[in-house]
N, C-alpha and C. Protein backbone atom coordinates (compact mmCIF):
# COMPACT_ATOMS: atom_id res chain seq x y z
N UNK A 1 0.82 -1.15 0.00
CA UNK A 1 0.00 0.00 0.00
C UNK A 1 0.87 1.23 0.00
N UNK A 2 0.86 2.28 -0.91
CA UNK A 2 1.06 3.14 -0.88
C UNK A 2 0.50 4.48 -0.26
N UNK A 3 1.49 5.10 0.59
CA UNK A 3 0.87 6.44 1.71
C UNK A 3 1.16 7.84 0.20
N UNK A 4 -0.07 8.52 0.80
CA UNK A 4 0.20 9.96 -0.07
C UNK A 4 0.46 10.69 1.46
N UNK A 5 1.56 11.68 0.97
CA UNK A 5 2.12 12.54 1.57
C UNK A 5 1.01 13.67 1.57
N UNK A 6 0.57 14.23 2.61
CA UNK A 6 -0.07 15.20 2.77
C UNK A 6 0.08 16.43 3.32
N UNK A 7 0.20 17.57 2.79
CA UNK A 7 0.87 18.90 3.39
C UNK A 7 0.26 18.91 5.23
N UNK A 8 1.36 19.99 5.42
CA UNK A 8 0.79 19.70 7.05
C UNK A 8 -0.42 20.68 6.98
N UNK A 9 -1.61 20.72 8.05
CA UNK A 9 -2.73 21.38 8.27
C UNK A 9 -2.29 22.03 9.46
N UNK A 10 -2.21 23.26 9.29
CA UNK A 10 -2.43 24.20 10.47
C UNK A 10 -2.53 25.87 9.88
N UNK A 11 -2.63 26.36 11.17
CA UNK A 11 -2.76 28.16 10.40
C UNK A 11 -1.84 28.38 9.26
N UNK A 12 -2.87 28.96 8.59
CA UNK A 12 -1.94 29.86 7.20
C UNK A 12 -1.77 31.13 7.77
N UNK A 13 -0.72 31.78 7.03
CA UNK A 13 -1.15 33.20 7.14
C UNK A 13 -1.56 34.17 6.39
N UNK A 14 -2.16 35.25 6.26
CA UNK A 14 -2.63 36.01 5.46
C UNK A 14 -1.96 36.69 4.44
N UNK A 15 -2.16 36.77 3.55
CA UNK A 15 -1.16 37.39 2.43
C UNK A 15 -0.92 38.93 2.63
N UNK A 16 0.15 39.72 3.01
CA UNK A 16 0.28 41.00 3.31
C UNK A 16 -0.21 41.99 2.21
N UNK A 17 -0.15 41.22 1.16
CA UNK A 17 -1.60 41.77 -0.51
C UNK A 17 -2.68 42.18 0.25
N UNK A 18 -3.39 41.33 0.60
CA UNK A 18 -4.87 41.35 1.10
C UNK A 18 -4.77 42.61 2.14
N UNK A 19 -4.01 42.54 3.09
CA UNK A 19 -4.16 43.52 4.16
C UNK A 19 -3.79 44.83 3.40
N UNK A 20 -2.50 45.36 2.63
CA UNK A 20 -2.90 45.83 2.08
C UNK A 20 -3.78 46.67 0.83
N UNK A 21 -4.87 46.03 0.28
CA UNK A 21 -5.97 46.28 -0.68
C UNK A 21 -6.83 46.43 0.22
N UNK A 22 -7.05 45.54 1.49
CA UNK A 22 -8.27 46.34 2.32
C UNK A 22 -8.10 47.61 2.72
N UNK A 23 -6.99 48.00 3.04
CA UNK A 23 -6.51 48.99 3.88
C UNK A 23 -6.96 50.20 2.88
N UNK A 24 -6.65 49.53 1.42
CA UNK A 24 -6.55 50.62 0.29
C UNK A 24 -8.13 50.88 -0.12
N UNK A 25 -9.01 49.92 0.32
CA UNK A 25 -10.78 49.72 -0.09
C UNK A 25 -11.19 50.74 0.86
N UNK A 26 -10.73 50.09 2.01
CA UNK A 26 -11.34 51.61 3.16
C UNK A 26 -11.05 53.09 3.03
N UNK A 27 -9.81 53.06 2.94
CA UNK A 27 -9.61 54.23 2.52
C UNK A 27 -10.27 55.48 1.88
N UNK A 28 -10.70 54.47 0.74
CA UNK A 28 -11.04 55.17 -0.48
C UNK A 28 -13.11 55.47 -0.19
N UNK A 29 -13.63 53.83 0.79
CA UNK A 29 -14.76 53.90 1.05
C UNK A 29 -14.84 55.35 2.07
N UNK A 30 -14.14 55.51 2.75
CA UNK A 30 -14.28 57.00 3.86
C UNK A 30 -14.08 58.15 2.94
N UNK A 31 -13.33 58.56 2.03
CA UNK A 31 -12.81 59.56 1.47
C UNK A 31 -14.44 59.91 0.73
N UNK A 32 -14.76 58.98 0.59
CA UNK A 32 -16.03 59.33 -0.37
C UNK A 32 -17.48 59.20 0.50
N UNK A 33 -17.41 58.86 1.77
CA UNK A 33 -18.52 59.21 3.15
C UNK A 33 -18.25 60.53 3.45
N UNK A 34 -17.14 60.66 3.63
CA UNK A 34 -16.61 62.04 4.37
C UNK A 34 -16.97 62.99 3.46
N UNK A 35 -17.11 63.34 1.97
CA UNK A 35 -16.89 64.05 0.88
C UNK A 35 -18.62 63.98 0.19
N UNK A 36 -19.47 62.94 0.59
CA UNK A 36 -20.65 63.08 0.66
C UNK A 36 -21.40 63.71 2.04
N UNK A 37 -20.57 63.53 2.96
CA UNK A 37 -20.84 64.39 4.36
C UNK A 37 -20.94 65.89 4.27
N UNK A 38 -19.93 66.13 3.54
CA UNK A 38 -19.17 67.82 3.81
C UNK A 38 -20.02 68.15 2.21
N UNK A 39 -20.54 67.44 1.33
CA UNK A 39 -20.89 68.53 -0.04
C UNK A 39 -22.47 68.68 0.46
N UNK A 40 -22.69 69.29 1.70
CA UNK A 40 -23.81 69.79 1.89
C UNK A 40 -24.93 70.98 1.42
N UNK A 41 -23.37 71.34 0.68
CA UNK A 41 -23.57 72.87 0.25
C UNK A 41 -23.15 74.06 1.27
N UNK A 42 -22.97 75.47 0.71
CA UNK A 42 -21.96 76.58 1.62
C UNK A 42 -22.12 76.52 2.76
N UNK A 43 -22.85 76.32 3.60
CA UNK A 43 -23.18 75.97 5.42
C UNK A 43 -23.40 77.79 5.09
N UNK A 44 -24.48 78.14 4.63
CA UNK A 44 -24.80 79.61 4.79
C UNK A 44 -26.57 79.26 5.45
N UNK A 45 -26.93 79.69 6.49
CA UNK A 45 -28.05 79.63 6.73
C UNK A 45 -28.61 80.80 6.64
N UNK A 46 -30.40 80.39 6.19
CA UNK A 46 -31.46 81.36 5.86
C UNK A 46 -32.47 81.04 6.69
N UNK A 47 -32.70 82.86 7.70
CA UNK A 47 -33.22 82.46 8.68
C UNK A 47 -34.64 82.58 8.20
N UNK A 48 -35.21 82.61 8.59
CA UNK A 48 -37.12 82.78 8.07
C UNK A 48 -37.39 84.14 8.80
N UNK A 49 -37.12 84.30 10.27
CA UNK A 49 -37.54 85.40 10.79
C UNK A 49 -38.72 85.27 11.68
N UNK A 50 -39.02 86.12 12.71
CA UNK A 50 -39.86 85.92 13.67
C UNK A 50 -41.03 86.31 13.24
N UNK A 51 -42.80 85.89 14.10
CA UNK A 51 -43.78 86.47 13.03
C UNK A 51 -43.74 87.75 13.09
N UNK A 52 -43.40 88.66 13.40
CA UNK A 52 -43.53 90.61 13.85
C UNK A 52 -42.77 90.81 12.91
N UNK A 53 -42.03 89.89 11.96
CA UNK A 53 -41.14 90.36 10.80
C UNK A 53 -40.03 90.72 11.14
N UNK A 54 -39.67 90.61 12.00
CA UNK A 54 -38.11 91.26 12.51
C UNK A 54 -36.86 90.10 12.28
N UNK A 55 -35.66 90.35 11.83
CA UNK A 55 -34.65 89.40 11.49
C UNK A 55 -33.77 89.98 12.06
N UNK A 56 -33.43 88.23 12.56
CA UNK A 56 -32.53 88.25 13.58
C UNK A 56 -30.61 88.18 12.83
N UNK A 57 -29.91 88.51 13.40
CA UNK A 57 -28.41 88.48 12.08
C UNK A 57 -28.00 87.58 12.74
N UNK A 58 -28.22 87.09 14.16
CA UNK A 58 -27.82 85.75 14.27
C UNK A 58 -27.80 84.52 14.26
N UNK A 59 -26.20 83.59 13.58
CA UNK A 59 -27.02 82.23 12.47
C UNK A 59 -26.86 81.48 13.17
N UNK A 60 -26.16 81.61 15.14
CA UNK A 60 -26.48 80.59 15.46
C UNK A 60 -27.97 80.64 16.34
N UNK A 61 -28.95 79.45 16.41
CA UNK A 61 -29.75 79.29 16.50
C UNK A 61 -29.97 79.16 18.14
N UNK A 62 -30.57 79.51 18.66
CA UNK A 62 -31.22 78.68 20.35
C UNK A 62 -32.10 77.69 20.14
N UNK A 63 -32.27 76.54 20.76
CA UNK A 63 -33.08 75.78 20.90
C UNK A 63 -34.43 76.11 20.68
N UNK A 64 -35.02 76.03 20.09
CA UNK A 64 -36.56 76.37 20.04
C UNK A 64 -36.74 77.66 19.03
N UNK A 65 -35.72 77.99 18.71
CA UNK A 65 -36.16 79.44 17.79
C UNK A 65 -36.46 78.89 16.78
N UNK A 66 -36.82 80.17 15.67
CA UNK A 66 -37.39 79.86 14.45
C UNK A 66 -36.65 79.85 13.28
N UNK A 67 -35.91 79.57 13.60
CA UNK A 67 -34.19 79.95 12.48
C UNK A 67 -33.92 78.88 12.12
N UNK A 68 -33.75 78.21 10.20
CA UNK A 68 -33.80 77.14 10.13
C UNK A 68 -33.01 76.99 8.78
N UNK A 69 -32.35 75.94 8.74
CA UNK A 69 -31.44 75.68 7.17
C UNK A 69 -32.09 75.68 6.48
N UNK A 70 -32.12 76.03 5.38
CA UNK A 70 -32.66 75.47 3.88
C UNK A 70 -31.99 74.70 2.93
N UNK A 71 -32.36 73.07 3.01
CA UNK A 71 -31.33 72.55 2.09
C UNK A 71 -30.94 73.33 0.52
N UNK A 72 -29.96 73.20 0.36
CA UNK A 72 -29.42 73.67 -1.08
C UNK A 72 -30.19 73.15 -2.42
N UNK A 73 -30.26 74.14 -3.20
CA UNK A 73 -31.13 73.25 -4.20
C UNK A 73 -29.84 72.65 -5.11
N UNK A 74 -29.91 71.39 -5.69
CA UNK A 74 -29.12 71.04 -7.00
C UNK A 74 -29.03 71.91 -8.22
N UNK A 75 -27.74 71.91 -8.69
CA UNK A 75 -27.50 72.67 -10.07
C UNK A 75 -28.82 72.53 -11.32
N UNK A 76 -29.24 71.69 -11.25
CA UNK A 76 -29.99 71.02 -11.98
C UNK A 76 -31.21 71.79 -11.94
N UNK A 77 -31.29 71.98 -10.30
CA UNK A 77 -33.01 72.66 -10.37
C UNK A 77 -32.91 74.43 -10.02
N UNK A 78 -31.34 74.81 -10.79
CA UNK A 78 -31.30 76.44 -10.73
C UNK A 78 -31.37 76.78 -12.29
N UNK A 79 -32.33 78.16 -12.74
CA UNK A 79 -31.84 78.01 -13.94
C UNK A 79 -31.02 79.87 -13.78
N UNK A 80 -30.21 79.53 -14.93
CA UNK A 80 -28.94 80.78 -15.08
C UNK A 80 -29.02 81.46 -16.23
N UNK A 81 -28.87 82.75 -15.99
CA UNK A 81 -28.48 83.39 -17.56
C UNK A 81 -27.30 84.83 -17.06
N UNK A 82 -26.52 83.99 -17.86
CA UNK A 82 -25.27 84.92 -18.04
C UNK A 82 -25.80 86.29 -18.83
N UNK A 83 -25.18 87.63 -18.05
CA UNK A 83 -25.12 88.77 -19.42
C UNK A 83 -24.03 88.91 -19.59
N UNK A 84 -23.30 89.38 -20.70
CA UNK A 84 -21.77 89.72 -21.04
C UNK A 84 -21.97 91.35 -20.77
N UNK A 85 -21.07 91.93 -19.42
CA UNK A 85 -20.78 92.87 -19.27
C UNK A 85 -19.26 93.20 -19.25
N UNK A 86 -18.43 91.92 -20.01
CA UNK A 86 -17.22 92.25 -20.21
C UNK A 86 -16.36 93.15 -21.60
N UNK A 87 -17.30 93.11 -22.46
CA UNK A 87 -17.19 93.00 -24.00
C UNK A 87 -16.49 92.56 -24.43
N UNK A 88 -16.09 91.66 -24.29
CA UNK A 88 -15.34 90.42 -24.90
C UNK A 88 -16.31 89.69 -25.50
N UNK A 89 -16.89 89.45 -27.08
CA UNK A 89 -17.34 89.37 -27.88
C UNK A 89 -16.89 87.77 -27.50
N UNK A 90 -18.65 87.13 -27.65
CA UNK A 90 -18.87 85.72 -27.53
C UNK A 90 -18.78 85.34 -26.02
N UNK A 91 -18.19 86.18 -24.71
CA UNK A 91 -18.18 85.89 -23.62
C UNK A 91 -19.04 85.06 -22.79
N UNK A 92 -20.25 85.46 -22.85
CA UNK A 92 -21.75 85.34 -21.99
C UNK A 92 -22.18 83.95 -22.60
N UNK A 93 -22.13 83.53 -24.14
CA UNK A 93 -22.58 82.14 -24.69
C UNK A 93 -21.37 81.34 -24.31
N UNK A 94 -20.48 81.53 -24.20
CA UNK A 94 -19.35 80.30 -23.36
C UNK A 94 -19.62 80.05 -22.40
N UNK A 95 -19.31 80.69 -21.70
CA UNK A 95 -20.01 80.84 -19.95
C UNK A 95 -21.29 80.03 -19.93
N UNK A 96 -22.17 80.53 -20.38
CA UNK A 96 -23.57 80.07 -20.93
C UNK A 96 -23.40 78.41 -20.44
N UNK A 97 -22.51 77.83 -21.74
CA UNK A 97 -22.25 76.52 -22.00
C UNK A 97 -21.72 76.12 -21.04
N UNK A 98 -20.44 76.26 -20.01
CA UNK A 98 -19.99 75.67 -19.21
C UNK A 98 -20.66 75.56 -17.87
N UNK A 99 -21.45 76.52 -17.36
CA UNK A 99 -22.61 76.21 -16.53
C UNK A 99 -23.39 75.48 -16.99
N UNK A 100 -24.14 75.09 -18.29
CA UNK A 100 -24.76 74.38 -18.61
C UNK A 100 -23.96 72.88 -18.49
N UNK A 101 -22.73 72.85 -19.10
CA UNK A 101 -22.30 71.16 -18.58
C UNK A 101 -21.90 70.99 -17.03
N UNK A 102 -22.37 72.27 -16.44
CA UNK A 102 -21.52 71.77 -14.90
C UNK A 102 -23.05 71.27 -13.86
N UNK A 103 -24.42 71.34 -14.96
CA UNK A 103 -25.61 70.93 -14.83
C UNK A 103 -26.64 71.93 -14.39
N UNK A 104 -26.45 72.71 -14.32
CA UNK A 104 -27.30 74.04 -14.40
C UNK A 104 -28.15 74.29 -16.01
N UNK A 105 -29.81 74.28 -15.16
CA UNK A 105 -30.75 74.78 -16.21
C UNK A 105 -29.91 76.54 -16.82
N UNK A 106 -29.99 76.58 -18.34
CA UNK A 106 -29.66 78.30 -18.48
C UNK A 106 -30.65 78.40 -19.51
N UNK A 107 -30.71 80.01 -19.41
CA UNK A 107 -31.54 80.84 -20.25
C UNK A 107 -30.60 81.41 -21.36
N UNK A 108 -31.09 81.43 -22.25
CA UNK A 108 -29.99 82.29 -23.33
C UNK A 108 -29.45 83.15 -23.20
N UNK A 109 -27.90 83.25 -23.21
CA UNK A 109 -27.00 84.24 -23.33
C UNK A 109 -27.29 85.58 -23.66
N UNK A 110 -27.20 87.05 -22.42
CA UNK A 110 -27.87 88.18 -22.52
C UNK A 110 -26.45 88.95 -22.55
N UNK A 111 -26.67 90.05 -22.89
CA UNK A 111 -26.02 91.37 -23.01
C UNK A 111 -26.39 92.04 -21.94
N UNK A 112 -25.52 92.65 -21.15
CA UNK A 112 -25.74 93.88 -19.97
C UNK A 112 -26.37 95.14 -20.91
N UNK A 113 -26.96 95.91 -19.69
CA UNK A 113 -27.20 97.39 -20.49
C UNK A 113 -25.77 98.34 -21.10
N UNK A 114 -26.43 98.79 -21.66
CA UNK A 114 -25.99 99.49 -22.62
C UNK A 114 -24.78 100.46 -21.86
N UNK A 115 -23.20 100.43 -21.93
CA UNK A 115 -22.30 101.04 -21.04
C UNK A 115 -22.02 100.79 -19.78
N UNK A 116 -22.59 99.43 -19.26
CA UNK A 116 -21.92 98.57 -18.55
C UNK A 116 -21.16 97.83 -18.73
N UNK A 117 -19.96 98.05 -18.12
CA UNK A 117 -18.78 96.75 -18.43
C UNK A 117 -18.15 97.29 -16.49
N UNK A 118 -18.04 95.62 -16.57
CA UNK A 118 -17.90 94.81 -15.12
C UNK A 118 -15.78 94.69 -15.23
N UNK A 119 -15.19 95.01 -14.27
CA UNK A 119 -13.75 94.25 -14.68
C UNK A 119 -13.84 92.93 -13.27
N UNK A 120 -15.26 92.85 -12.66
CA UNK A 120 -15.27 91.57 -11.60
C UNK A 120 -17.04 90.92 -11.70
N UNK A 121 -16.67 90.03 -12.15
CA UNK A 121 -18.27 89.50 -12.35
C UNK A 121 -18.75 89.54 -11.05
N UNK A 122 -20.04 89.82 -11.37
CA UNK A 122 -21.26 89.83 -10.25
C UNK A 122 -22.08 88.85 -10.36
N UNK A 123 -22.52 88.42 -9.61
CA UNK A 123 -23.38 86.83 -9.13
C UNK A 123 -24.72 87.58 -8.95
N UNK A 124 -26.50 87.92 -9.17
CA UNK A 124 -27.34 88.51 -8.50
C UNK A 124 -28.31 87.23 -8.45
N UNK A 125 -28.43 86.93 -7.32
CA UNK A 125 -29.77 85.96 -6.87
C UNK A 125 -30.88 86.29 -7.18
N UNK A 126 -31.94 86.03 -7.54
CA UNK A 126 -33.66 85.94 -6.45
C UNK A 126 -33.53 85.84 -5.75
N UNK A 127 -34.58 86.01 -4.93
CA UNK A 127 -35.01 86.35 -3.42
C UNK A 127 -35.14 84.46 -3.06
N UNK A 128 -34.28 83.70 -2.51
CA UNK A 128 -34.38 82.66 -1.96
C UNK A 128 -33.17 81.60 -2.67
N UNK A 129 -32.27 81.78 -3.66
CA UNK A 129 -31.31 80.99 -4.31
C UNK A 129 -30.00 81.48 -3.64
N UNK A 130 -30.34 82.39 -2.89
CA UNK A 130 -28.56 82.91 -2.12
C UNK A 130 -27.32 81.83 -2.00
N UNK A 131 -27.74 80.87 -1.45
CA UNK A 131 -27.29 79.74 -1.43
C UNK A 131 -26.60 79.07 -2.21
N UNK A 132 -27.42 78.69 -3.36
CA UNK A 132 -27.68 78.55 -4.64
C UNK A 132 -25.94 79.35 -5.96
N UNK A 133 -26.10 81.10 -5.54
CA UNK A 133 -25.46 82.07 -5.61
C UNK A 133 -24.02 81.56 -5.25
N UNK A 134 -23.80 81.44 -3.94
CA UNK A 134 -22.68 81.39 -3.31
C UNK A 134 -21.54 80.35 -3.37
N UNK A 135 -22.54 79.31 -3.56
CA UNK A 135 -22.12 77.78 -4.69
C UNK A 135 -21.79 78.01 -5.78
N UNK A 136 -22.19 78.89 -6.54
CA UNK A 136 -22.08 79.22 -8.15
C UNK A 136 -20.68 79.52 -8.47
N UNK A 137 -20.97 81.00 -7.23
CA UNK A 137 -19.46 81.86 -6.93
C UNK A 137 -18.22 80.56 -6.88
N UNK A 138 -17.87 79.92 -5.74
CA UNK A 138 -16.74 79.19 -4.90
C UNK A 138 -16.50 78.41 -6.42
N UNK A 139 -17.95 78.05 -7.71
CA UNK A 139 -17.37 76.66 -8.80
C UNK A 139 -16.73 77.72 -9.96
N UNK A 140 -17.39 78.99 -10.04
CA UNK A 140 -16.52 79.61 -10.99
C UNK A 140 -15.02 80.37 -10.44
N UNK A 141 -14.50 80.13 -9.05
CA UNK A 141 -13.37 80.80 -8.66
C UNK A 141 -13.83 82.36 -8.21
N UNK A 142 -15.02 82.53 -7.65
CA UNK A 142 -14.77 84.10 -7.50
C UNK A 142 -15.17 83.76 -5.81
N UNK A 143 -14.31 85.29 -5.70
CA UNK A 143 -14.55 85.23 -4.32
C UNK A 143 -16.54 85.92 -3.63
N UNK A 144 -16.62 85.30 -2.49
CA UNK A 144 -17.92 85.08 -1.82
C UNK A 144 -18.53 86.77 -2.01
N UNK A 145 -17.69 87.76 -1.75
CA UNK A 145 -18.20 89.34 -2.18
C UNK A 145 -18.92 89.37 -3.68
N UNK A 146 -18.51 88.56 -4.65
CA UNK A 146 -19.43 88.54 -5.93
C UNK A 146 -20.71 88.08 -6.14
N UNK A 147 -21.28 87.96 -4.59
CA UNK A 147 -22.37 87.58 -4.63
C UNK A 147 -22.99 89.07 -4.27
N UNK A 148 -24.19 89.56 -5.00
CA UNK A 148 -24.85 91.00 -4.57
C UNK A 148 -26.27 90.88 -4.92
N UNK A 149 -26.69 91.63 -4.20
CA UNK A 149 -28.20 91.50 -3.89
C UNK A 149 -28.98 91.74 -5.40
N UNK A 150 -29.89 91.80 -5.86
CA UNK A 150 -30.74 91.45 -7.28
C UNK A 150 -31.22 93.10 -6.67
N UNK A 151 -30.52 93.48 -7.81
CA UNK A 151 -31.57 95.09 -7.94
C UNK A 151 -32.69 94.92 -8.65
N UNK A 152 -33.46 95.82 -8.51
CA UNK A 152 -34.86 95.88 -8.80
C UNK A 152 -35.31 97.33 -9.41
N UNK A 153 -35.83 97.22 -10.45
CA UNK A 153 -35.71 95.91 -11.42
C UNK A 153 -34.07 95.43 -11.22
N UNK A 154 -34.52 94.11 -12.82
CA UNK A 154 -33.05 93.61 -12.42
C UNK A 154 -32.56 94.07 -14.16
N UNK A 155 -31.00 94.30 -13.95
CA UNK A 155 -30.41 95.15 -15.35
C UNK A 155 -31.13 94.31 -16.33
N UNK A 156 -31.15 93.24 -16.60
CA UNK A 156 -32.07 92.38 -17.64
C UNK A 156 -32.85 91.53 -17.44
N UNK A 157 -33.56 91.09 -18.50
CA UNK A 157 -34.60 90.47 -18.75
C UNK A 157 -34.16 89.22 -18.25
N UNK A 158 -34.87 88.97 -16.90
CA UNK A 158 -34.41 87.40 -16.50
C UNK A 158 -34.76 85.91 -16.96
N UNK A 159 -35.73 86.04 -18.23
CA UNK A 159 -36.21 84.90 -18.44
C UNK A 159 -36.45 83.91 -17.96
N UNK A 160 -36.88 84.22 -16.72
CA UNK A 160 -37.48 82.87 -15.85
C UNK A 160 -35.92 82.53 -15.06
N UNK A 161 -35.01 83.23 -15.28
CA UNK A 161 -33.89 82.66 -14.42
C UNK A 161 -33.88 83.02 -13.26
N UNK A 162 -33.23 82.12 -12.48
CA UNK A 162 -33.19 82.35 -11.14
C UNK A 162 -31.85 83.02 -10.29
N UNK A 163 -30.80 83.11 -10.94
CA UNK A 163 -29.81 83.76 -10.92
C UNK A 163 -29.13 84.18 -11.95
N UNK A 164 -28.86 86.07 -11.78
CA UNK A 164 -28.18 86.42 -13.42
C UNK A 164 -26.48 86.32 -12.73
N UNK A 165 -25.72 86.22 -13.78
CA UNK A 165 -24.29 86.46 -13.99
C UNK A 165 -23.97 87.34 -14.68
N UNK A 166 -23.64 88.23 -14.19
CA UNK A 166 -22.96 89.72 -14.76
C UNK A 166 -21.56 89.21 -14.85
N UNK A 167 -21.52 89.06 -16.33
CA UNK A 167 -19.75 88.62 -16.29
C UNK A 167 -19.00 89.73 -16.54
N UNK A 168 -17.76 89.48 -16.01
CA UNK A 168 -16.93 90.82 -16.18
C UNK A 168 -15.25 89.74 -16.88
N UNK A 169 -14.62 91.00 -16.75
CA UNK A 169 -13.63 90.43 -17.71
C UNK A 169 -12.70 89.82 -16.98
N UNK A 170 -13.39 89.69 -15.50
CA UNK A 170 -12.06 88.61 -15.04
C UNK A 170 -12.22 87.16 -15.11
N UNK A 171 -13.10 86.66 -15.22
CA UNK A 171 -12.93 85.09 -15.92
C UNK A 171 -13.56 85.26 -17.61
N UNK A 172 -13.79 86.21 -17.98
CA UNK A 172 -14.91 86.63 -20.02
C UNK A 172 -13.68 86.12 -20.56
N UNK A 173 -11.94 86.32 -20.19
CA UNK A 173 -10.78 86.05 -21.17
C UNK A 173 -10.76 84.45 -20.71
N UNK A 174 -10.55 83.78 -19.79
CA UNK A 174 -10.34 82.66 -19.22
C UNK A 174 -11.47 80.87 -19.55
């Protein structure tokens, strides 16, 4: 009778591969919890205000007050229309387009009034997209001051948009 030789049975050990690819799975699983955590949008809160109409400037809240976040709306559900107040010829329809692939509804590419030219684009909200605004600002590189209140009227015809872009010539060349 012939014996088969049989490897010995006891603990293996783990392949130092494996430990590191988990190490490298987690990693990558947190980076992208943490990064769905924090894209909450600007952490700018909009208070509502007390009923006597009076607003309060402070955003932190007391327990029980009436002061409350407003989630951010998605690019998707803002719509935009650039005016070219840089004169840089074709400015406002580029722009136009790259908010449009960055998923923002837009309105067709407008012209500022007549002897306006911007050398720092202006961001102007509606009354409730501030938010909205300030997000816009931080994806095109401008700083948070380019956000300004929606004069009234507003320099153009907003076509149903919900935020205009007064471009100026510091990103119209870029």
């Amino acid at each position: 009778m012939q014996t088969t030789e049989r490897p010995p049975t006891g603990p293996t050990r783990p392949s130092p591969v494996r430990g590191v690819v988990l190490v490298a799975v987690a990693a990558v699983l947190g980076f992208f919890l943490l990064r769905a955590i924090d894209d909450s949008g600007s952490g700018i809160a909009v208070e509502t205000g007390s009923p006597s109409g009076e607003q309060s400037s402070d955003t932190t809240a007391p327990p029980g007050s009436d002061t409350t976040t407003t989630p951010i709306r998605a690019q998707a559900e803002v719509t935009v229309i650039v005016a070219n107040a840089s004169g840089v010829q074709g400015a406002a329809a580029t722009q136009t387009d790259r908010l449009a692939m960055g998923g923002y509804k837009t309105a067709p590419a407008a012209n500022a009034p007549e002897g306006m030219e911007l050398s720092t684009t202006e961001i102007l909200p509606a009354a409730g997209y501030e938010q909205e605004a300030a997000r816009m600002a931080t994806e095109l590189g401008l700083a948070p001051e380019s956000v300004k209140p929606m004069t009234d009227p507003p320099p153009v015809d907003m076509a149903g948009a919900n935020i205009l872009v007064l471009l100026g010539t510091d990103i119209a060349q870029g």
